[in-house]
Protein backbone atom coordinates (compact mmCIF):
# COMPACT_ATOMS: atom_id res chain seq x y z
CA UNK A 1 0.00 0.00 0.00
CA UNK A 2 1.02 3.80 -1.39
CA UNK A 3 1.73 5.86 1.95
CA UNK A 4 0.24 9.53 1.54
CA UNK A 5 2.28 12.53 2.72
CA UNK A 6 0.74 14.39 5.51
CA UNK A 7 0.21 17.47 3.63
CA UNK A 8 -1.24 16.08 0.66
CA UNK A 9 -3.67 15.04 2.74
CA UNK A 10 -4.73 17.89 4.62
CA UNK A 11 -4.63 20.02 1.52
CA UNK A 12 -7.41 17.66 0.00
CA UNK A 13 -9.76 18.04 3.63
CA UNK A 14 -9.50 21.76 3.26
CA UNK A 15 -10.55 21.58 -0.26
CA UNK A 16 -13.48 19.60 0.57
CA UNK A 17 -14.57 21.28 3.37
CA UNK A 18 -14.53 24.81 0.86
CA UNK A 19 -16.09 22.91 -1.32
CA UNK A 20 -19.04 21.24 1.24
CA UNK A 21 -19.89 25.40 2.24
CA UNK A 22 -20.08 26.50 -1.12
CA UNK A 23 -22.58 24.11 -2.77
CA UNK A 24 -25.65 25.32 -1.38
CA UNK A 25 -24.40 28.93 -2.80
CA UNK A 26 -24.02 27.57 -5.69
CA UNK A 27 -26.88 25.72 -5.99
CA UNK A 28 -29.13 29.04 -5.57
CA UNK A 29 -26.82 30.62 -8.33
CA UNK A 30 -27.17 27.65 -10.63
CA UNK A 31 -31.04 27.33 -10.19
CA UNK A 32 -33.08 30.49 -9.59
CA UNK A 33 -36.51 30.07 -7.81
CA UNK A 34 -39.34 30.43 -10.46
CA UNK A 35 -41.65 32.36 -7.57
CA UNK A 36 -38.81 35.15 -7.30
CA UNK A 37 -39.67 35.65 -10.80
CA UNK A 38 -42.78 38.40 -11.25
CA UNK A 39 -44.38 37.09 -14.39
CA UNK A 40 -44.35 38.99 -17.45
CA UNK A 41 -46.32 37.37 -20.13
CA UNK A 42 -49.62 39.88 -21.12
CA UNK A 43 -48.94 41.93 -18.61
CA UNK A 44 -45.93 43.95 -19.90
CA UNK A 45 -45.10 47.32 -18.70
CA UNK A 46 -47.65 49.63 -19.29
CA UNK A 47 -47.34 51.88 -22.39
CA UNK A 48 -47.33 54.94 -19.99
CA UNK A 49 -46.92 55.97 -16.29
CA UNK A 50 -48.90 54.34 -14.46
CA UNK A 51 -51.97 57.03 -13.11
CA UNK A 52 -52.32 54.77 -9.70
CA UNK A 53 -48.78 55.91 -9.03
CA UNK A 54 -48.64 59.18 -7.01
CA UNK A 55 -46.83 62.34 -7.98
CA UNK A 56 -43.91 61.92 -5.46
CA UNK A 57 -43.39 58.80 -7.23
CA UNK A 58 -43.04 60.02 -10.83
CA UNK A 59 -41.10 62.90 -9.50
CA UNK A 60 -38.55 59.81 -8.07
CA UNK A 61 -38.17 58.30 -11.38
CA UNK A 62 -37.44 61.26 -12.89
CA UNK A 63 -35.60 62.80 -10.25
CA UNK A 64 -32.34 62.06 -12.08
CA UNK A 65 -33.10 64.15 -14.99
CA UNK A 66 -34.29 61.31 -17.30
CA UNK A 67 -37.41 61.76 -19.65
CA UNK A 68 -39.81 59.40 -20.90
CA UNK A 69 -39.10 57.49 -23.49
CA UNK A 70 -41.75 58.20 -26.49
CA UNK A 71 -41.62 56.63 -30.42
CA UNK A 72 -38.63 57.23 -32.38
CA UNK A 73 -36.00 56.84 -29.91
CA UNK A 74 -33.29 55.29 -30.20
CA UNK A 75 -31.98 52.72 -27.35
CA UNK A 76 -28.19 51.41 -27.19
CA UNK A 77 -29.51 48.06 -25.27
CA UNK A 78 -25.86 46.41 -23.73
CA UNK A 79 -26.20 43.19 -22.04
CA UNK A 80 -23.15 42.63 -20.19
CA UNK A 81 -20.77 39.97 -20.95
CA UNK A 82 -23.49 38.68 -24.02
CA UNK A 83 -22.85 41.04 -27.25
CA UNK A 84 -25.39 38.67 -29.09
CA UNK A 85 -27.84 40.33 -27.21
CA UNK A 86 -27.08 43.68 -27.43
CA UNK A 87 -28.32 45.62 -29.75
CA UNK A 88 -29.56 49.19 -30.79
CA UNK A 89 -33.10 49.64 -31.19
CA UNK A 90 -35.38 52.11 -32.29
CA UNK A 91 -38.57 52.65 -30.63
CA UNK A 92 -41.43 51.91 -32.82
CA UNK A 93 -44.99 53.18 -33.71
CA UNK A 94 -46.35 51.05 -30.57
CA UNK A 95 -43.97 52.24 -27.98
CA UNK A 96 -42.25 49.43 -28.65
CA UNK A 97 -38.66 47.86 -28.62
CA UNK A 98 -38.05 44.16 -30.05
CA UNK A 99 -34.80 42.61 -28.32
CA UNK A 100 -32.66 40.02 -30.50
CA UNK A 101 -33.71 37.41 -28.60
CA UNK A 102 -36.76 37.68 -25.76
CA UNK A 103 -39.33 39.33 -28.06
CA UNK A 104 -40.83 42.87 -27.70
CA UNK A 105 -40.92 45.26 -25.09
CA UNK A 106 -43.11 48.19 -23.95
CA UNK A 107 -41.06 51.25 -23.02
CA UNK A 108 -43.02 54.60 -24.24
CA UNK A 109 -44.04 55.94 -21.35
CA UNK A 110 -41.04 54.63 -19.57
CA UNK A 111 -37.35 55.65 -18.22
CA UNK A 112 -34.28 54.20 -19.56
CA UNK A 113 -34.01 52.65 -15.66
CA UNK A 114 -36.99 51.31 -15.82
CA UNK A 115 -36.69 49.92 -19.15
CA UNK A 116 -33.74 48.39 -17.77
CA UNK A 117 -35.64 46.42 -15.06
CA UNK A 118 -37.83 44.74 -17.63
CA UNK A 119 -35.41 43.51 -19.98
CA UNK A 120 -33.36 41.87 -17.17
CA UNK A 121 -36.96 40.54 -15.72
CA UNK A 122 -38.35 39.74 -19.65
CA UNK A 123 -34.38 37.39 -19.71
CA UNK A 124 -35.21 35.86 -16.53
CA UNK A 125 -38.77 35.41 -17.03
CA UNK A 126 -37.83 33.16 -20.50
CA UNK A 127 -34.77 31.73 -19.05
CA UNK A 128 -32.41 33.33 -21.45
CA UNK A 129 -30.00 34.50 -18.89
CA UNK A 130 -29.96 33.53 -15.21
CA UNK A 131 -28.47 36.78 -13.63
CA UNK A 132 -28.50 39.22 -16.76
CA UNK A 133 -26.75 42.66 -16.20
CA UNK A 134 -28.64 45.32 -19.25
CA UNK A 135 -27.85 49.11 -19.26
CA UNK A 136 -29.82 51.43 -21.79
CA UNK A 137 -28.48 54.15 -23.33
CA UNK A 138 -30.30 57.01 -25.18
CA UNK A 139 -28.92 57.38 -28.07
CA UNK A 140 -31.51 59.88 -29.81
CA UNK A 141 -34.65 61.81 -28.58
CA UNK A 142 -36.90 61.33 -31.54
CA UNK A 143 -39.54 63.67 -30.34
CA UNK A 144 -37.98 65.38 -27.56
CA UNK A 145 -37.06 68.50 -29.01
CA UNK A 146 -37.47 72.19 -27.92
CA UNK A 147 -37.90 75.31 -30.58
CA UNK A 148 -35.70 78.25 -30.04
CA UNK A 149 -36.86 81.03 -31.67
CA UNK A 150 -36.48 85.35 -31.64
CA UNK A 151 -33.41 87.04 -31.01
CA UNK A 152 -30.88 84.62 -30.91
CA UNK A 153 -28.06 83.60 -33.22
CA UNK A 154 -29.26 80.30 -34.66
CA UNK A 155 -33.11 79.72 -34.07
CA UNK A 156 -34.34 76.15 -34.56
CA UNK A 157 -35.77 73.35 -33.37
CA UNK A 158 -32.98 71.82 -30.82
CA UNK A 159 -33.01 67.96 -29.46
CA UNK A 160 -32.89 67.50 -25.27
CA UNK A 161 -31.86 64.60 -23.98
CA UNK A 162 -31.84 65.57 -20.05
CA UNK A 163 -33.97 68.74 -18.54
CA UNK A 164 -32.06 71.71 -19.05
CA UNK A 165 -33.38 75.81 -18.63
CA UNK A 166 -33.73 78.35 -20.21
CA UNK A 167 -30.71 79.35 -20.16
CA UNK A 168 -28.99 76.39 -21.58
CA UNK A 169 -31.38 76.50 -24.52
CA UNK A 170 -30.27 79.76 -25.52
CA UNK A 171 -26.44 78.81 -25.17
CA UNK A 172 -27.02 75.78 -27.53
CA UNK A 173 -28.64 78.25 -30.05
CA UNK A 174 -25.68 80.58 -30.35
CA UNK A 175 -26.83 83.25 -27.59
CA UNK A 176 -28.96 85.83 -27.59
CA UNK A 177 -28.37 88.93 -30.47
CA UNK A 178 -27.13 92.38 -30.07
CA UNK A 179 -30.67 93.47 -30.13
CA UNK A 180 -32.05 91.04 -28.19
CA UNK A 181 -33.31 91.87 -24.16
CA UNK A 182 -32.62 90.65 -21.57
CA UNK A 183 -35.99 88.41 -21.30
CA UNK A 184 -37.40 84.90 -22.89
CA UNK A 185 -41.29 83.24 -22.95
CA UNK A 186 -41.21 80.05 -22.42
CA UNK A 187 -44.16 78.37 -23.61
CA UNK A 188 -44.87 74.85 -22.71
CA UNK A 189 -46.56 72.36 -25.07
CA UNK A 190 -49.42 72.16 -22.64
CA UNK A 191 -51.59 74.98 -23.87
CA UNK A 192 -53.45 75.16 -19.85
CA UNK A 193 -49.75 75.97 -18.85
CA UNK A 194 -49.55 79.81 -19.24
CA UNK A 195 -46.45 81.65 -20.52
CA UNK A 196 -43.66 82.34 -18.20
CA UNK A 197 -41.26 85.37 -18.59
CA UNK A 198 -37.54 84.14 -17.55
CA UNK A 199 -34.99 87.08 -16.63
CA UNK A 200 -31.94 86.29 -18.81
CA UNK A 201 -29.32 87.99 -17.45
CA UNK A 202 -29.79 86.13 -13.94
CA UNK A 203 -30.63 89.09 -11.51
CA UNK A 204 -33.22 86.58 -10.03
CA UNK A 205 -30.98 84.49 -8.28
CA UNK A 206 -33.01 83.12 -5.94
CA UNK A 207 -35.88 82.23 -7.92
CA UNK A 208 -35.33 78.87 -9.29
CA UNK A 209 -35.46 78.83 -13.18
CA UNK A 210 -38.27 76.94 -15.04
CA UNK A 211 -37.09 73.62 -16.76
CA UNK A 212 -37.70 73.32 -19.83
CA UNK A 213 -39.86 69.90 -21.33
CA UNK A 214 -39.81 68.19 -24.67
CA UNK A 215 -41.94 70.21 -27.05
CA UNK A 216 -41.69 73.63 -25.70
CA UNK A 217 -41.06 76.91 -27.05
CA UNK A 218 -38.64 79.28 -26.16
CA UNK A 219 -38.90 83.32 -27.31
CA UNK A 220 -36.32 85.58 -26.83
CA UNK A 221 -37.62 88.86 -26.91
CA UNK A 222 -36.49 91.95 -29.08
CA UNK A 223 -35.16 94.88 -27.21
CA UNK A 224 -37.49 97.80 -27.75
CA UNK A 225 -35.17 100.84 -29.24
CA UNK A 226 -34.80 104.84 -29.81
CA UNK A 227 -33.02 106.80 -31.96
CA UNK A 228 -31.41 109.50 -31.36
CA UNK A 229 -30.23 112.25 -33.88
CA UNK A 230 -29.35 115.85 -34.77
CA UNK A 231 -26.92 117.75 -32.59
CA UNK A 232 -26.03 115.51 -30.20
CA UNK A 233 -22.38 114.41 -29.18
CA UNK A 234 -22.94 110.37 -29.98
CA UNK A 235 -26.03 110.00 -32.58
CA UNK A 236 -27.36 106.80 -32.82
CA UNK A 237 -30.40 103.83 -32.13
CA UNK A 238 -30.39 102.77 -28.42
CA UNK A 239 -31.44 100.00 -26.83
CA UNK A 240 -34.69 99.38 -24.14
CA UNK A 241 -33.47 96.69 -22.27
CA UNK A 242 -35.74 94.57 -20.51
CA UNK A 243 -38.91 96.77 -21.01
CA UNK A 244 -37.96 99.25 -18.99
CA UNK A 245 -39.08 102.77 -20.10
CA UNK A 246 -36.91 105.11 -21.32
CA UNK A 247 -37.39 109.47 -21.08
CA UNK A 248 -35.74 111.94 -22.94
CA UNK A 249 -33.33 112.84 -20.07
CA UNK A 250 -32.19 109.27 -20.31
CA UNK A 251 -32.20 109.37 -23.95
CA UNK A 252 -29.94 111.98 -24.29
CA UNK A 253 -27.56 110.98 -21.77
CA UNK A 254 -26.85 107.37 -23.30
CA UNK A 255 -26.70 109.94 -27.05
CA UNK A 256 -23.64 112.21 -24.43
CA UNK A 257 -25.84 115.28 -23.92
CA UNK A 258 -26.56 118.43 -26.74
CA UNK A 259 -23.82 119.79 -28.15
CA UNK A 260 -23.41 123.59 -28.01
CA UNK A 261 -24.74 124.54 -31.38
CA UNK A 262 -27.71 122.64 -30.30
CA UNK A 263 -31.16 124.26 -30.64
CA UNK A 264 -33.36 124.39 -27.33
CA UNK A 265 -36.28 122.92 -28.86
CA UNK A 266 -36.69 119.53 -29.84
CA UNK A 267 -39.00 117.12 -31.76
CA UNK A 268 -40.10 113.49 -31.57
CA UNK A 269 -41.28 111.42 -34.44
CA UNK A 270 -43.38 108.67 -33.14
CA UNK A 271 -44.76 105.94 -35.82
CA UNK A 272 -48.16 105.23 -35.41
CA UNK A 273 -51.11 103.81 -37.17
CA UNK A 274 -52.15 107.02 -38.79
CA UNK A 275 -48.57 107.24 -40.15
CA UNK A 276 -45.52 109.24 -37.95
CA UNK A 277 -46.78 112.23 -35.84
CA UNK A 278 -44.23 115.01 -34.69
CA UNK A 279 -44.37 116.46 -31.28
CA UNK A 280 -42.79 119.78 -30.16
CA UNK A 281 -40.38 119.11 -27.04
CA UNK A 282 -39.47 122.26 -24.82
CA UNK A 283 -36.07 121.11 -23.60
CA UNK A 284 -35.37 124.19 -21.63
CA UNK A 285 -38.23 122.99 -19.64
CA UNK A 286 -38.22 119.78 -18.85
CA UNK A 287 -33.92 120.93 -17.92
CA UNK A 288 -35.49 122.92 -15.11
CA UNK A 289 -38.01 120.29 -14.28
CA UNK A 290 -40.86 122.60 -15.02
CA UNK A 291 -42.58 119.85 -17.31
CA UNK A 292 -42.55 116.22 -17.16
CA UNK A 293 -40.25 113.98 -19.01
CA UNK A 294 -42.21 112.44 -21.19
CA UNK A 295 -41.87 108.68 -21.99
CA UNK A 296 -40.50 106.94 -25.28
CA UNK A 297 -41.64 103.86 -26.65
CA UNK A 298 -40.01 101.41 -29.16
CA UNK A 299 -39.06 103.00 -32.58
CA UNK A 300 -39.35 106.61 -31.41
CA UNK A 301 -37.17 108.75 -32.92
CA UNK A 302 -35.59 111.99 -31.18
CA UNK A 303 -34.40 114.92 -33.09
CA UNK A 304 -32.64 117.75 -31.44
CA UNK A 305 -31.95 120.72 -34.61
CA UNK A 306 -29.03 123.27 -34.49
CA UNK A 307 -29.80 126.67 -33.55
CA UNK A 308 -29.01 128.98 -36.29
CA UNK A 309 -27.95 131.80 -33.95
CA UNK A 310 -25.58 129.66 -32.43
CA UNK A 311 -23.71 128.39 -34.63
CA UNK A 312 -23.12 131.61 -36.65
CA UNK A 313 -21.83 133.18 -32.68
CA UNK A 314 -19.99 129.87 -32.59
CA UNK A 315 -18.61 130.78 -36.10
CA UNK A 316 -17.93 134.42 -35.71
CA UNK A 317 -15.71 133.21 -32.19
CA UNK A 318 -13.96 130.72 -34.28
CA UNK A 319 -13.19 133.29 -37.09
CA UNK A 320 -11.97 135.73 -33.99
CA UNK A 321 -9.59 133.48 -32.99
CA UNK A 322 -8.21 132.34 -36.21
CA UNK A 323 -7.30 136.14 -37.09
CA UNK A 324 -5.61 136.23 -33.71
CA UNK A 325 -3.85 133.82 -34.15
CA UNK A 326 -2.91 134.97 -37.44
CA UNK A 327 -1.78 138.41 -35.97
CA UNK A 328 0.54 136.97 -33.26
CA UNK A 329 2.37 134.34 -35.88
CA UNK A 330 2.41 137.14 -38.64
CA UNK A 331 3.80 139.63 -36.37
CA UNK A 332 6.79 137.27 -35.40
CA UNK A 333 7.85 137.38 -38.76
């Protein structure tokens, strides 16, 4: 008879001691309990939320930033460590994905987390794969796109594949214009959902900015704008930013005041729908505050004339001056 070593020996009782703990583990791996398994069959996932499920819920699934899936997607479906699986799918006119192998799918309505759980639990369910790892990946929002329109630098109709504001919306479509102010309407695809008027240049810091939803529309607004000319130091249009009014006093500071040949008297043109109506402005007055400053409105247009008498005094000073100077250099030669 062969003698054993020792260690040979014990080597082989540790092994199948290992081995005696680990079989009921593996057992459980090997075989999964059909009652763990929530049946599938008719009753896929619903083509939409669920209505029983309350709005703390739906705010949970979304929480992330994910949006519901809807038709046309496009779904990147990776099944780990089982490429003959994956696969990417496009959603079709039923809400509906069809996997290489395990059939079809409801997922309008859905997450891409959610759509997760039921492919792992449709694998399971027809004992395709016993513990299958899926991830989904969006690769394309079909019909989740928002429309950028107004003053900004490329308007168009822009895809969104996680909720984003206002603000980002108008950074993807090139910013907002020179002309543009300084606030949006954002209109949401729900017409009972009224209109909300978003401050662009972020003065309302503490208000939290609306998020934008698949199939909204997003208007950034014109600046309303005056022009002013004649004998002014800086002539030129001027911009009404964020609605605010703008008065003469105002409108002839941003234009750097009247020049000194500039008549007293002033007129504005204002376009309206009779055709453009001129008003007489006494600008010594409203200087001393003896009559209000009146108001402009978008497309006004300010003219202050050059007094006649002043620039001839303005002239004749000039001239003075030249012949003095003209004295003193002649005289030194």
């Amino acid at each position: 008879m062969k003698r054993v070593p020792l260690f040979t020996l014990l080597v082989s009782l540790a092994t199948a001691t290992v081995w005696a703990q680990q079989a009921p583990e593996n057992a459980n791996r090997l075989q999964a309990p059909a009652a763990e398994v929530a049946p599938i069959g008719a009753a896929q996932a619903p083509s939409s939320p669920d209505p029983s499920l309350q709005s703390s819920e739906m705010e949970t699934a979304t929480s992330g930033g994910a949006l519901f899936l809807d038709v046309g997607d496009v779904l990147d479906v990776r099944v780990f460590d089982t490429p003959e699986l994956s696969a990417k799918l496009r959603v079709d006119s039923q809400g509906r994905i069809t996997l290489p192998v395990g059939g079809t799918v409801e997922v309008k309505g859905l997450t891409p987390e959610q759509v997760q759980a039921s492919v792992e639990q449709r694998f399971r369910q027809q004992q395709i794969l016993r513990d299958p790892h899926v991830e989904i990946f969006v690769l394309e929002y079909a019909t989740q796109r928002v429309t950028v329109m107004g003053e900004v630098k490329t308007p168009g109709v822009y895809p969104i594949g996680v909720k984003r504001s206002v603000l980002d919306l108008v950074s993807i479509a090139g910013g907002p214009t020179a002309s543009a102010a300084k606030t949006a309407v954002l209109t949401h695809r729900n017409a009972s959902a009224p209109p909300i008027t978003v401050d662009l240049s972020g003065s309302l810091q503490n208000a939290p900015p609306p998020q934008v939803e698949p199939g909204d529309r997003i208007t950034v607004m014109r600046a309303g704008i005056v022009y002013v000319v004649g004998d002014v130091g800086r002539p030129g249009g001027y911009l009404i930013e964020n609605q605010d009014t703008i008065t003469v006093l105002r409108a002839l500071a941003l234009a750097q005041g009247l020049n000194k040949t500039a008549k007293s008297d002033a007129k504005l043109i204002r376009n309206t729908s009779a055709g453009r109506v001129e008003t007489d402005l006494p600008l010594k007055k409203i200087f001393a505050n003896q009559v209000a400053d009146p108001k402009l409105e978008d497309e006004d247009i300010l003219y202050i004339p050059v007094s006649g008498a002043k620039t001839w005094t303005d002239k004749g000073l000039t001239s003075a001056l030249q012949m003095a100077v003209g004295v003193v250099i002649y005289g030194r030669y």
